[in-house]
N, C-alpha and C. Protein backbone atom coordinates (compact mmCIF):
# COMPACT_ATOMS: atom_id res chain seq x y z
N UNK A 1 -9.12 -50.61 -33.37
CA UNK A 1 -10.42 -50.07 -32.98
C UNK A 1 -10.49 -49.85 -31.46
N UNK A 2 -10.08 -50.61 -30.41
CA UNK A 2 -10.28 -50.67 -29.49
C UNK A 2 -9.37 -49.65 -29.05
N UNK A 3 -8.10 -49.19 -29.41
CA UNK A 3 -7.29 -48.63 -28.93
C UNK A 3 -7.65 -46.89 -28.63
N UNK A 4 -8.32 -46.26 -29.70
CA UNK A 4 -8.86 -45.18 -29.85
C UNK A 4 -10.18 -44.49 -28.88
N UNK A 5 -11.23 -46.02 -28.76
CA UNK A 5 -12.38 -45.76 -27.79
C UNK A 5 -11.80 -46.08 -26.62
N UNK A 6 -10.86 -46.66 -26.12
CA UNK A 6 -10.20 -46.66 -24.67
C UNK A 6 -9.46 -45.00 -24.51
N UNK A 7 -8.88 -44.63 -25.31
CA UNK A 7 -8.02 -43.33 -24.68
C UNK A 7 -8.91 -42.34 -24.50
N UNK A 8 -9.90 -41.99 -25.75
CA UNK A 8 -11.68 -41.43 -25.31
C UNK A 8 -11.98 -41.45 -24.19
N UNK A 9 -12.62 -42.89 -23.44
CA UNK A 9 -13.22 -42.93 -22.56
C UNK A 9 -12.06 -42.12 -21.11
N UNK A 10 -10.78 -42.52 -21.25
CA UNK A 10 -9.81 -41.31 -20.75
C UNK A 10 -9.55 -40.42 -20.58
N UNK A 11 -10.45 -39.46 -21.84
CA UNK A 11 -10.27 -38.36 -21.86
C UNK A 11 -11.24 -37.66 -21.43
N UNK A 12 -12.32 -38.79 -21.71
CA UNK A 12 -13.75 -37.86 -20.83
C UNK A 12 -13.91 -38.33 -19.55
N UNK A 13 -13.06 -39.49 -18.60
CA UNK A 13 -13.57 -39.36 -17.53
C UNK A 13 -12.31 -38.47 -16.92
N UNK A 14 -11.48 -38.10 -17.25
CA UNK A 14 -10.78 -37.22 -16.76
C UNK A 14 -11.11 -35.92 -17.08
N UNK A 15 -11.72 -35.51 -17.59
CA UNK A 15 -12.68 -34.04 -17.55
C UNK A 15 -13.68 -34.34 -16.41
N UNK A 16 -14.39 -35.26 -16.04
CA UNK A 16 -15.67 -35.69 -15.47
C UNK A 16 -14.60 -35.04 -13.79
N UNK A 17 -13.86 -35.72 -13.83
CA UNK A 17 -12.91 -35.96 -12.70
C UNK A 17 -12.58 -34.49 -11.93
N UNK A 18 -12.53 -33.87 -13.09
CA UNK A 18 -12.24 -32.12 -12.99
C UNK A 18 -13.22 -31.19 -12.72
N UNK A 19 -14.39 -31.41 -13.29
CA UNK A 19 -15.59 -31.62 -13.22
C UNK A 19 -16.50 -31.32 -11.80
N UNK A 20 -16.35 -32.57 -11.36
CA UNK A 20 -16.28 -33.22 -9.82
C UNK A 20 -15.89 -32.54 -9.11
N UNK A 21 -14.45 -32.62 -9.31
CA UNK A 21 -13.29 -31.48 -8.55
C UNK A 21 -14.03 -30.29 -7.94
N UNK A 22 -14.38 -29.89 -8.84
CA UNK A 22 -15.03 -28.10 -9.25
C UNK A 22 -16.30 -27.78 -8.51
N UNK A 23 -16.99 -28.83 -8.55
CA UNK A 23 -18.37 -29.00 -7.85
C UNK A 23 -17.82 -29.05 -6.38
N UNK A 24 -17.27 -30.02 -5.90
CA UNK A 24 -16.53 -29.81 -4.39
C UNK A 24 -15.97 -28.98 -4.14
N UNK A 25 -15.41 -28.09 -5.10
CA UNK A 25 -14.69 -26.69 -4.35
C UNK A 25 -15.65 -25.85 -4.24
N UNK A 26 -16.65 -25.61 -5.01
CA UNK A 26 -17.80 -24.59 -4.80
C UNK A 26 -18.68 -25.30 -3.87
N UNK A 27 -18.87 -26.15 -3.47
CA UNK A 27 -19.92 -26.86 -2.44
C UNK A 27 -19.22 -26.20 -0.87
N UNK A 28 -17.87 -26.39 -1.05
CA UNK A 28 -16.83 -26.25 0.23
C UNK A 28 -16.95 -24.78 0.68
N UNK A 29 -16.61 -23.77 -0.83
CA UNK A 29 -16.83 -22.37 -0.71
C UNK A 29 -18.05 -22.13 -0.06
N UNK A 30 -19.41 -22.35 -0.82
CA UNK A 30 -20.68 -22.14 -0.09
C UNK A 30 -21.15 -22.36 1.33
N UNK A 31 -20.32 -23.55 2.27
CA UNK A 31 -20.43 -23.79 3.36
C UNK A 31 -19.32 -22.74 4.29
N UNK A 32 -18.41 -22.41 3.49
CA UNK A 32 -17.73 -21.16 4.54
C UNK A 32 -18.33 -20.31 4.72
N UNK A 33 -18.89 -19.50 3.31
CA UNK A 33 -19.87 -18.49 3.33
C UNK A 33 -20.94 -18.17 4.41
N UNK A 34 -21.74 -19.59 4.80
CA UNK A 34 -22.89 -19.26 5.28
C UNK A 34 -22.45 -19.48 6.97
């Protein structure tokens, strides 16, 4: 049981992570812009 909700929680904070990522590259873009 435990083995399955651990690789989960893996798999969604490594999307979250990407996520994140994505938000800082467009935050970074928007500040060159202006």
């Amino acid at each position: 049981m435990a083995g399955p909700l651990i690789e989960t929680e893996l798999h969604v904070s490594r999307r979250w992570r990407g996520v994140a990522a994505r938000l800082r590259l467009a935050e970074r873009l928007n500040r060159a812009e202006e």
